[in-house]
Protein backbone atom coordinates (compact mmCIF):
# COMPACT_ATOMS: atom_id res chain seq x y z
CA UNK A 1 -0.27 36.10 8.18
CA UNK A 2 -0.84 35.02 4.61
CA UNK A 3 -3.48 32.47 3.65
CA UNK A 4 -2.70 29.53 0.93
CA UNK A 5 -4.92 27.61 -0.63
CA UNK A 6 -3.38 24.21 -1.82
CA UNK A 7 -5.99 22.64 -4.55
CA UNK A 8 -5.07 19.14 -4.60
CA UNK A 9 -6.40 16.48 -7.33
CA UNK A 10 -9.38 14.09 -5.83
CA UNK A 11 -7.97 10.84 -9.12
CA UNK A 12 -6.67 7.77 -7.95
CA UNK A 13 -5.97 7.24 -11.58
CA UNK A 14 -5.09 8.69 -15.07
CA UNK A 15 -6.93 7.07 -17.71
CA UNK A 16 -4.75 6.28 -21.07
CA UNK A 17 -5.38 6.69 -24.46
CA UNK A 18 -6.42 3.47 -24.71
CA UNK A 19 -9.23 3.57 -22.19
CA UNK A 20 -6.31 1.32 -19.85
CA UNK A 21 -6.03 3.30 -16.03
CA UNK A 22 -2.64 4.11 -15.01
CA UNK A 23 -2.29 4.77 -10.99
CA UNK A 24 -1.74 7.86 -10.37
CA UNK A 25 -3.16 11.16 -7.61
CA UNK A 26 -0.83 13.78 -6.26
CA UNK A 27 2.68 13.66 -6.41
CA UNK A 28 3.85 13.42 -2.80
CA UNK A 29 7.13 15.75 -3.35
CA UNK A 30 5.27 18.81 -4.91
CA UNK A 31 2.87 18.96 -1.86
CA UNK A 32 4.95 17.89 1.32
CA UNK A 33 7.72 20.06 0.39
CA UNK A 34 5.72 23.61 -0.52
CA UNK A 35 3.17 22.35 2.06
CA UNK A 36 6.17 22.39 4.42
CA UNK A 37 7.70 25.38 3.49
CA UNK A 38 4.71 27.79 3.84
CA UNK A 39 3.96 26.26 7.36
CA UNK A 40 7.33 26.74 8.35
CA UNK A 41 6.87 30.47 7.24
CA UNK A 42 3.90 30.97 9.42
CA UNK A 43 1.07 31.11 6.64
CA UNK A 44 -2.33 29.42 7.51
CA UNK A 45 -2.60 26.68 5.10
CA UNK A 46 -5.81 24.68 3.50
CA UNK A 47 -6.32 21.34 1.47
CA UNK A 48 -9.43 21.68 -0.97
CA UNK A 49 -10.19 19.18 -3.63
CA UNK A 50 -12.84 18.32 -5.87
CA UNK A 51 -16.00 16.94 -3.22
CA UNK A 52 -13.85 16.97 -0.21
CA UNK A 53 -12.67 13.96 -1.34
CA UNK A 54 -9.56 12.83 0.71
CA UNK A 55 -6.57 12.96 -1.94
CA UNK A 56 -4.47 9.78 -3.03
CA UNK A 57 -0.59 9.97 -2.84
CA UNK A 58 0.86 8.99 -5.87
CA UNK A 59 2.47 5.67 -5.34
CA UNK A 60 5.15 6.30 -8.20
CA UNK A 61 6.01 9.29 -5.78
CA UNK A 62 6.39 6.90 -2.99
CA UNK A 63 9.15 4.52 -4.89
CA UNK A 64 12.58 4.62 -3.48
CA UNK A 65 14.18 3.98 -7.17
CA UNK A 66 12.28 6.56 -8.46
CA UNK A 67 12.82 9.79 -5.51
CA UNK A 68 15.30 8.23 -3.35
CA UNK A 69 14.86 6.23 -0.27
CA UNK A 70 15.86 9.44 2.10
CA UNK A 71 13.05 11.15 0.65
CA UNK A 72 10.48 8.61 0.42
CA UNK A 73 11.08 8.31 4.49
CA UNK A 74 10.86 12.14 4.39
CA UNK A 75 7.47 12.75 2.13
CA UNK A 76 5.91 9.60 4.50
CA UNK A 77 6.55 11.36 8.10
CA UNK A 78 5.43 14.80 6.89
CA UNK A 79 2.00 13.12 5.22
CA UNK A 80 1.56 10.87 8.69
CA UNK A 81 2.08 14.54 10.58
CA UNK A 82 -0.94 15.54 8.32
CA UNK A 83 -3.02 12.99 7.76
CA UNK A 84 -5.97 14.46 9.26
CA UNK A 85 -5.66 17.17 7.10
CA UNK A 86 -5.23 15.24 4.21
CA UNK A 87 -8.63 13.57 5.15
CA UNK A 88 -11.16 16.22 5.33
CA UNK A 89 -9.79 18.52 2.95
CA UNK A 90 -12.33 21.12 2.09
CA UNK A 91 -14.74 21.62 -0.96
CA UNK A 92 -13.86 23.13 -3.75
CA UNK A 93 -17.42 24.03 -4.94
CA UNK A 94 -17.06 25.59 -1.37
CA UNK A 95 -14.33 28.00 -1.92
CA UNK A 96 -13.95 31.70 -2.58
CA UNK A 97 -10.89 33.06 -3.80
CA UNK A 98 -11.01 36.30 -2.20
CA UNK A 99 -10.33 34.60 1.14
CA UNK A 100 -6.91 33.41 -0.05
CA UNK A 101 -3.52 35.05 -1.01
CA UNK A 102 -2.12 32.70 -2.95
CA UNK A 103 -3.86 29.66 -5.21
CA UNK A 104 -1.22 26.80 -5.57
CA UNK A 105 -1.41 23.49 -7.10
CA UNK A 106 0.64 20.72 -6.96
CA UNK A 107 0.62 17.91 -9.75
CA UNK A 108 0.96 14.10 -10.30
CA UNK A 109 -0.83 13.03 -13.02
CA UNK A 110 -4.21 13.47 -10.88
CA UNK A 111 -4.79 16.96 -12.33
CA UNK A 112 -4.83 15.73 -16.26
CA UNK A 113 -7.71 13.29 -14.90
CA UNK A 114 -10.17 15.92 -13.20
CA UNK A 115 -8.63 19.32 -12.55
CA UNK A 116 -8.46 20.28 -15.87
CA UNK A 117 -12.28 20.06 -16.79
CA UNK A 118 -13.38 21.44 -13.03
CA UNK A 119 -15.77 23.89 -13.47
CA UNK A 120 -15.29 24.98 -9.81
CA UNK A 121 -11.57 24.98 -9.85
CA UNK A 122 -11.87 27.45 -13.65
CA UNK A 123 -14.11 29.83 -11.46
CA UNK A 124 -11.45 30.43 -8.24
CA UNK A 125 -8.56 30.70 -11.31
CA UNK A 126 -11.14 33.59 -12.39
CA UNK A 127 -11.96 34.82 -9.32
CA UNK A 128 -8.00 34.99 -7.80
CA UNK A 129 -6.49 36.38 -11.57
CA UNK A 130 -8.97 39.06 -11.39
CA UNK A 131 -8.24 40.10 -7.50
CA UNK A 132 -4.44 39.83 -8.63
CA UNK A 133 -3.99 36.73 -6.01
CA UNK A 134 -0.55 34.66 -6.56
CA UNK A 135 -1.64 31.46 -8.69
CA UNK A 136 1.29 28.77 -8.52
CA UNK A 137 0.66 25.86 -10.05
CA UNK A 138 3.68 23.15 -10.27
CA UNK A 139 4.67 20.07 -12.78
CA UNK A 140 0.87 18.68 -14.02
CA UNK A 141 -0.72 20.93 -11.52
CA UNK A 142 -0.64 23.83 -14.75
CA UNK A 143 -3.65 20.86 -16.08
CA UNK A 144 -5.77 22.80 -13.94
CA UNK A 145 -5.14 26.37 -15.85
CA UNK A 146 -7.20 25.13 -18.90
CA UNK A 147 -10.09 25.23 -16.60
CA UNK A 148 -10.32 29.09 -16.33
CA UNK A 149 -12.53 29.97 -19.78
CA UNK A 150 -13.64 33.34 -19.56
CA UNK A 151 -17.51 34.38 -20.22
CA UNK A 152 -16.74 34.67 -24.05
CA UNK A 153 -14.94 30.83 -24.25
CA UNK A 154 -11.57 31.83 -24.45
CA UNK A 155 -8.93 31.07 -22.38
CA UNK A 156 -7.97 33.14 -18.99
CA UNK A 157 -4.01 32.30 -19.34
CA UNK A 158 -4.01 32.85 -23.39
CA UNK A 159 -0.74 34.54 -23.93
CA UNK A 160 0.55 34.25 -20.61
CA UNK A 161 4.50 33.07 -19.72
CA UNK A 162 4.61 29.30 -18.06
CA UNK A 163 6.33 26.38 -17.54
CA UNK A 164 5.18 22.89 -16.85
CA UNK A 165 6.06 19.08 -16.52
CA UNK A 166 7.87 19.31 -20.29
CA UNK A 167 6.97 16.75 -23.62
CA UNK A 168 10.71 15.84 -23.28
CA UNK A 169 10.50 15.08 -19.60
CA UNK A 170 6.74 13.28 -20.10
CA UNK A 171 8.69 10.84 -22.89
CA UNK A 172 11.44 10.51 -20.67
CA UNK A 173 9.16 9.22 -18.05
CA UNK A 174 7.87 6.71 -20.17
CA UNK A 175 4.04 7.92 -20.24
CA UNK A 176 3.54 10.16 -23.43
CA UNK A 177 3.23 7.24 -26.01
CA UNK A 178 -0.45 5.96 -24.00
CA UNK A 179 -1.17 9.95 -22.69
CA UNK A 180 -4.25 10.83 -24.08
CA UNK A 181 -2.82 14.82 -24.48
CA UNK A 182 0.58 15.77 -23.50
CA UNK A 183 0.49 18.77 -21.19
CA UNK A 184 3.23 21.08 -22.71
CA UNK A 185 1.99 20.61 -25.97
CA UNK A 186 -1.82 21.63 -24.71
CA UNK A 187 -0.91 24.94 -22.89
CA UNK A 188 1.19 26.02 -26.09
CA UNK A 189 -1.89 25.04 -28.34
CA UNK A 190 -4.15 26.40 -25.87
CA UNK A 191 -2.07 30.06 -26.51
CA UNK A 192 0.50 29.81 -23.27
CA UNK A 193 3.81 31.36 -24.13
CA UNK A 194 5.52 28.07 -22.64
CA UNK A 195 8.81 27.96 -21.97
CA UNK A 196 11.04 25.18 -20.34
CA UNK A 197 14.52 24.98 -18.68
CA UNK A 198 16.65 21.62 -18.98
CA UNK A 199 14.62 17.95 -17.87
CA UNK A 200 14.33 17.81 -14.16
CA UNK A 201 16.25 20.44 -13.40
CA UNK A 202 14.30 23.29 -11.21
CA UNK A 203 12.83 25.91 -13.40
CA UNK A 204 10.39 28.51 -12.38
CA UNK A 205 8.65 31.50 -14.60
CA UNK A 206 6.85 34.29 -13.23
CA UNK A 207 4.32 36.63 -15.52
CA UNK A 208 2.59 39.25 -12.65
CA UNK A 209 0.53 36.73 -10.45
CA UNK A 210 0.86 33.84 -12.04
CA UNK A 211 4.28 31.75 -10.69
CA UNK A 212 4.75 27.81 -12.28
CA UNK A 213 7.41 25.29 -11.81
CA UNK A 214 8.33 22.79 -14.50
CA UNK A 215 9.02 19.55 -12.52
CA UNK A 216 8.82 18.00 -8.85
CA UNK A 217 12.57 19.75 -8.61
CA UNK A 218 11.30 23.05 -9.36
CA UNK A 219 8.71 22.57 -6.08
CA UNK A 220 11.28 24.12 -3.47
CA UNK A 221 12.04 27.28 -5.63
CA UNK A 222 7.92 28.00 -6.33
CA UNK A 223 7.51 27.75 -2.63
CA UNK A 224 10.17 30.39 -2.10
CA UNK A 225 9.01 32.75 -5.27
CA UNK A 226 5.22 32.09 -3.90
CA UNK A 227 6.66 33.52 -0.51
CA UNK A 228 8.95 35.91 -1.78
CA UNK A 229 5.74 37.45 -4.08
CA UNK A 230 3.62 37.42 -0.70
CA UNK A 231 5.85 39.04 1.12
């Protein structure tokens, strides 16, 4: 049985460029539907975030006009069916990669608030590229990747194929005007050989152990490749 560790961002919020606070946490599509799809496989799943702290839905992921009313009723069962995982996840400072298969992290904006800077979360990146573990990060969840700096200050992922929540797709959201950094653009300055398929369509890379998806549409198909690479 394979073990998955889902990282999960502990923001309620996404501070602007501006110093304004945008709501904001884990987008509710990206974990119920890999969250879903590895249980239904059989693999023993875990919640960690930053201090255990329970993680905040994002409510934008919650509006009907903006997923669809079907899913909204969807993403809310599957998160009551969990709730009591979602409210002692474990530790992060706690974990140790080696005891996981697979590293995957789902996004919202949460991650560009706290993920990216966590020295813990840099540290089980290290730990799992180095013990060739699957790391699957998906949409802003790649904010987390910038946290791995290796002992000389570089970058673990320099060089390395990706995709992630787009420039295009950030505009065409309406929240890269106030963003203090846009993702895409960071990972490609940062050295990532980025790469993108069309806006919200599902589009997923692979480069060895590392598997990302570009959007909340692309969550489905990283599940799958994630269990496809386990197996």
């Amino acid at each position: 049985m394979s073990k998955i560790l889902i990282v999960l961002s502990a923001a309620n919020i996404w501070t602007r460029a501006d110093g304004s606070t945008y709501e904001s946490g884990v987008w509710a599509e990206e974990f119920v539907v890999m969250d879903e799809k590895f249980v239904a496989a059989g693999c023993s799943v875990d919640i960690a975030t930053p201090g255990g702290v329970a993680p905040t839905i994002d409510p934008h992921s919650m509006n009907p006009a903006v997923v669809g009313q079907d899913n909204v009723d969807h993403f809310r069962r599957y998160l009551d069916a969990v709730a009591d995982r979602l409210a002692s996840p474990l530790v992060l400072a706690d974990i140790k990669a080696s005891d996981y298969d697979a590293i995957v992290i789902p996004g919202g904006h949460g991650p560009v608030e706290d993920l990216y800077k966590d020295d813990d979360m840099g540290r089980i990146l290290i730990e799992a590229d180095r013990a060739g573990r699957i790391i699957a990060p998906v949409c802003h969840g790649q904010a987390a990747l910038l946290a791995a700096k290796t002992e000389t200050g570089g970058w673990l992922f320099a060089g390395r194929r990706m995709t992630s929540f787009s420039d295009e797709e950030e505009v065409e959201l309406g929240t890269a005007d106030n963003a203090p950094w846009l993702l895409a653009e960071t990972l490609r300055t940062s050295g990532a050989a980025y790469e993108k398929g069309p806006n919200w369509a599902a589009y997923v890379v692979r480069d060895g152990n590392l598997l990302s998806g570009q959007n909340p549409a692309s969550s489905a198909p990283l599940a799958d490749a994630v269990l496809k690479a386990l197996a």
